[in-house]
C-alpha atoms as a PDB file:
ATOM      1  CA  UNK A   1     140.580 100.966  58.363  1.00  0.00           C
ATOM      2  CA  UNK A   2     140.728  99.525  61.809  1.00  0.00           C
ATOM      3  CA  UNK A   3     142.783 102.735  62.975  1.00  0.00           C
ATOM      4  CA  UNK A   4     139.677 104.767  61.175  1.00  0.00           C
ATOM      5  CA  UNK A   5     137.207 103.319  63.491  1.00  0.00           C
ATOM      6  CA  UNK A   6     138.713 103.913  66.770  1.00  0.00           C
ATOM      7  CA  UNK A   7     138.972 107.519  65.890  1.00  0.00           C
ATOM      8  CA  UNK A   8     135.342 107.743  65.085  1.00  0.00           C
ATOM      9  CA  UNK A   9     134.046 106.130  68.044  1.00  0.00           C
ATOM     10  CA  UNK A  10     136.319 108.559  70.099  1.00  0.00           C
ATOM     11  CA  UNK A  11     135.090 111.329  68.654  1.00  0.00           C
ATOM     12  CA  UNK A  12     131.723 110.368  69.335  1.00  0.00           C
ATOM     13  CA  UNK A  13     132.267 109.422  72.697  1.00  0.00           C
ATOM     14  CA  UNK A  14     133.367 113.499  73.180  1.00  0.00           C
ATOM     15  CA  UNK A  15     130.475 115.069  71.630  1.00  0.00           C
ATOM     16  CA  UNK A  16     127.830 112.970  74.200  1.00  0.00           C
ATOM     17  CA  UNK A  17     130.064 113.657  76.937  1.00  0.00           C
ATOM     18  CA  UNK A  18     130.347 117.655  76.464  1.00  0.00           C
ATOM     19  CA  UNK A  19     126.926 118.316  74.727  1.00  0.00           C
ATOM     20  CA  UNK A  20     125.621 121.103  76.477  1.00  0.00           C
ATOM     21  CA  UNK A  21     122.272 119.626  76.499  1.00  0.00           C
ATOM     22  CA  UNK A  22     122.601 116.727  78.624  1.00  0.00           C
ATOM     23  CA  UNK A  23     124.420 118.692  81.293  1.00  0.00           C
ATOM     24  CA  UNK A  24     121.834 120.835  81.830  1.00  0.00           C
ATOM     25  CA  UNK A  25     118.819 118.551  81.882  1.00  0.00           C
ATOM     26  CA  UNK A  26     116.034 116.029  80.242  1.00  0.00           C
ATOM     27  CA  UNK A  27     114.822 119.016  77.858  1.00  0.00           C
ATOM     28  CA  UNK A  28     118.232 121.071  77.743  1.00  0.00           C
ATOM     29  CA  UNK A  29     116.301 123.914  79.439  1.00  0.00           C
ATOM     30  CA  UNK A  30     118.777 123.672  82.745  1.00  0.00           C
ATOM     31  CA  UNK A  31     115.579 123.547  84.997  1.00  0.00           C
ATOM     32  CA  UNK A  32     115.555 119.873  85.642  1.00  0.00           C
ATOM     33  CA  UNK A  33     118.260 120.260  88.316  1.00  0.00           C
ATOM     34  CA  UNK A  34     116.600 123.336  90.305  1.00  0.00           C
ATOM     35  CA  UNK A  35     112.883 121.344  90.205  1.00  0.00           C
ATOM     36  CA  UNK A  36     115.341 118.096  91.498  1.00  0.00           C
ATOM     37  CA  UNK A  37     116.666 120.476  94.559  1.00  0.00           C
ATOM     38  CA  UNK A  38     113.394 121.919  95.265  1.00  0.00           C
ATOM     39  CA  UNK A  39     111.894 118.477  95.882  1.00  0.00           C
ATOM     40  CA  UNK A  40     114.755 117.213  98.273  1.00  0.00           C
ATOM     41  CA  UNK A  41     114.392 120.197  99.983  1.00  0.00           C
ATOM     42  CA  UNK A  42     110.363 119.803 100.740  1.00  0.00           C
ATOM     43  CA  UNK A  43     110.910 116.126 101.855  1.00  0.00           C
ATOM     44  CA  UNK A  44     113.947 117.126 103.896  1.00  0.00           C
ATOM     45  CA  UNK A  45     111.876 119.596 105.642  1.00  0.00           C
ATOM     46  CA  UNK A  46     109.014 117.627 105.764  1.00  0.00           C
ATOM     47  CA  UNK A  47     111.215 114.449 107.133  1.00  0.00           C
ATOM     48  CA  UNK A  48     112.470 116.751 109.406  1.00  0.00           C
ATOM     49  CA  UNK A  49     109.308 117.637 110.688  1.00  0.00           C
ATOM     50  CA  UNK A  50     107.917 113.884 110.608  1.00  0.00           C
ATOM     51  CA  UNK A  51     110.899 112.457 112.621  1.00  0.00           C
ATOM     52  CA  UNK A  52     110.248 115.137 115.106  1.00  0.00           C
ATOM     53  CA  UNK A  53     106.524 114.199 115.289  1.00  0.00           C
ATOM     54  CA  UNK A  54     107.144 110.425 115.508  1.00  0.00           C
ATOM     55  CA  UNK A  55     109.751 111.235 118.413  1.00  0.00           C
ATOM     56  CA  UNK A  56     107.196 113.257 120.362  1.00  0.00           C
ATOM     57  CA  UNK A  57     104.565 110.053 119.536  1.00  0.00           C
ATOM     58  CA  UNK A  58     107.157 107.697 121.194  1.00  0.00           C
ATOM     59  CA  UNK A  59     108.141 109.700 123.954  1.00  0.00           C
ATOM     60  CA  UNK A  60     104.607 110.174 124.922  1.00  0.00           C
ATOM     61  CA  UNK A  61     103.371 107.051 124.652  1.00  0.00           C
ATOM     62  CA  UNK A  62     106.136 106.009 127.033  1.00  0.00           C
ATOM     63  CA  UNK A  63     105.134 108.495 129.300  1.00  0.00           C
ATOM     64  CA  UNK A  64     108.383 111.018 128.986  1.00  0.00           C
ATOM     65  CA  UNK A  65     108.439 113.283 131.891  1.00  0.00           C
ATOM     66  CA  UNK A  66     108.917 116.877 130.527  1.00  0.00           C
ATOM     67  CA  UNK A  67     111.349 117.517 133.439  1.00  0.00           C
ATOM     68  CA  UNK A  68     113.845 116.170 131.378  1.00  0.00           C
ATOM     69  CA  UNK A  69     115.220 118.600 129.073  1.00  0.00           C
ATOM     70  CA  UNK A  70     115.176 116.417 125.915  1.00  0.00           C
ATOM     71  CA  UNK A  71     111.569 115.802 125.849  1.00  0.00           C
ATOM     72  CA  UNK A  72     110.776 119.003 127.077  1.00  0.00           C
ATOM     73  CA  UNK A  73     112.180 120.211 124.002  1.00  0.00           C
ATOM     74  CA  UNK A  74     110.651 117.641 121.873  1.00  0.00           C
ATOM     75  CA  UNK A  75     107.237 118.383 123.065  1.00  0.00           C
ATOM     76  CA  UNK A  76     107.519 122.302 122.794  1.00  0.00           C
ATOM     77  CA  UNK A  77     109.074 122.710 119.547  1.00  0.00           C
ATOM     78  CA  UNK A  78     106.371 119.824 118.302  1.00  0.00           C
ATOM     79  CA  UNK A  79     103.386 121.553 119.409  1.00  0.00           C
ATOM     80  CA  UNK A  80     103.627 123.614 116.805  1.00  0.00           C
ATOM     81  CA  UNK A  81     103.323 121.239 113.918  1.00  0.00           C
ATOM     82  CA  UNK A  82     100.776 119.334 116.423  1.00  0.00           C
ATOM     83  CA  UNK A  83      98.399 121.864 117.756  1.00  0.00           C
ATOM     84  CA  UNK A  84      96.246 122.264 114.293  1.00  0.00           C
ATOM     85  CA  UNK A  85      94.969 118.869 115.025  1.00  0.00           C
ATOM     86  CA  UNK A  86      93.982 119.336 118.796  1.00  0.00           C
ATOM     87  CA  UNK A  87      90.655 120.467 118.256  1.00  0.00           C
ATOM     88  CA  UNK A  88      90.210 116.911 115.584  1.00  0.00           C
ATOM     89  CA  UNK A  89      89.690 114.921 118.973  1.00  0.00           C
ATOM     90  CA  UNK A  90      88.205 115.903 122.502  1.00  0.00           C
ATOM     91  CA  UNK A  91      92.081 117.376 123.295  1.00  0.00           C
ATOM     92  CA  UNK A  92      92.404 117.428 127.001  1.00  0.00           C
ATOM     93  CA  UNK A  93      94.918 119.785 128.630  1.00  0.00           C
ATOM     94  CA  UNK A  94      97.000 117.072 130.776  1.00  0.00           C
ATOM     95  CA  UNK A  95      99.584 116.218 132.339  1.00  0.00           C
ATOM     96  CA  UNK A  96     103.192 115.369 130.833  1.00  0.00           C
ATOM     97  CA  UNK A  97     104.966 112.110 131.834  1.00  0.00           C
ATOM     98  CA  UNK A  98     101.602 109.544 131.977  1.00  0.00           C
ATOM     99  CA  UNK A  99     101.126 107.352 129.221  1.00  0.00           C
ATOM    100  CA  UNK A 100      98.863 108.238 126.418  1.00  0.00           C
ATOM    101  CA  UNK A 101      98.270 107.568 122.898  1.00  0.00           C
ATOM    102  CA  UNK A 102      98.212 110.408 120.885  1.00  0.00           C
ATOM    103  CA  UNK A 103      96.179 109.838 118.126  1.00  0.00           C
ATOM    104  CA  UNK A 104      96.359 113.673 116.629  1.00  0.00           C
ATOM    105  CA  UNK A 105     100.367 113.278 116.079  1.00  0.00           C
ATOM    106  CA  UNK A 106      99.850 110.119 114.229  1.00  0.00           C
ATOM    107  CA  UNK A 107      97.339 111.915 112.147  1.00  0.00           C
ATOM    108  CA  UNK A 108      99.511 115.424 112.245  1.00  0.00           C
ATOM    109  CA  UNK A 109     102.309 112.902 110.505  1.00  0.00           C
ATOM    110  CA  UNK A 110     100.328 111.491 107.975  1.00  0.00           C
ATOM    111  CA  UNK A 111      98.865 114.701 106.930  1.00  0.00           C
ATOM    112  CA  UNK A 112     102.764 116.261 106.809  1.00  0.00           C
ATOM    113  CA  UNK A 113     104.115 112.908 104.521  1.00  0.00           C
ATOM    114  CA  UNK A 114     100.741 113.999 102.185  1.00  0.00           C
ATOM    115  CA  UNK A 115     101.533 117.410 102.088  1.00  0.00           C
ATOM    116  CA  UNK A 116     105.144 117.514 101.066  1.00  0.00           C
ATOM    117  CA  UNK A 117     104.134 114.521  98.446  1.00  0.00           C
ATOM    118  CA  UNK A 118     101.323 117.093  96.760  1.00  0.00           C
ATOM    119  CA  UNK A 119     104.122 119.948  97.330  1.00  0.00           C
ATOM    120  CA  UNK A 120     106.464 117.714  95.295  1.00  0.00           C
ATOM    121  CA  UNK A 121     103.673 116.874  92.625  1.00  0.00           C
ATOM    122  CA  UNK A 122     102.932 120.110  92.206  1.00  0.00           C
ATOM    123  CA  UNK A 123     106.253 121.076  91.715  1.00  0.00           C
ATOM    124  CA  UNK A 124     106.872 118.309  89.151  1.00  0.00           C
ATOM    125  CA  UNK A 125     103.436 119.177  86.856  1.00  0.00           C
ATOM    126  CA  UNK A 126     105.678 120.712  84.041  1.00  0.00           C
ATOM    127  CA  UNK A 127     108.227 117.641  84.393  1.00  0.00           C
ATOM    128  CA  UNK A 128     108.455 115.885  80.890  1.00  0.00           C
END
């Protein structure tokens, strides 16, 4: 009887482990895992592009000089993601290496970290 037990429960425990269901997902429909990937890879991206906008914040409100090569490429590869908001505040052309507050890449950042989160929302609308 006690021998007759032990073979049950390790039976059991082989079925749960190699049911084709759980390996492929919640619902067994294998998508779980590609919807799971797709949302790492928006807030990669989009943590990419927010650590890149909080470095060009800091380096500008230390007053980087863009004769350095680091923070001239900080500030040209972050205009990009920046530029949209110029036009949000009176946007002065100026001059690299003073002080300033830049209160367009704060918002620029903000608007990113909302962005991939309704990306990742969106993604996850069929989610059970």
């Amino acid at each position: 009887m006690n021998n007759e037990d032990n073979e049950t429960k390790v039976t059991e425990t082989v079925r749960t482990e190699t049911n084709p269901s759980r390996d492929k997902g919640t619902n067994g429909d294998g998508d779980e895992h590609g919807r799971n990937v797709a949302d790492r890879a928006v807030w990669y991206i989009a943590g990419a592009i927010i650590a890149l906008l909080g470095l060009r914040f800091l380096l500008a409100l230390l007053g980087a000089n863009t004769t350095n090569v680091i923070a001239d490429v900080v500030y040209s590869v972050s205009r990009v993601f920046v530029a949209p908001f110029f036009s949000l505040f009176s946007y002065d052309n100026f001059e690299y290496g003073v002080s300033r507050f830049e209160l367009y890449t704060l918002i620029a950042i903000i608007f990113y970290a909302f962005l991939a989160w309704g990306i990742t929302k969106f993604l996850d609308i069929n989610r059970r």
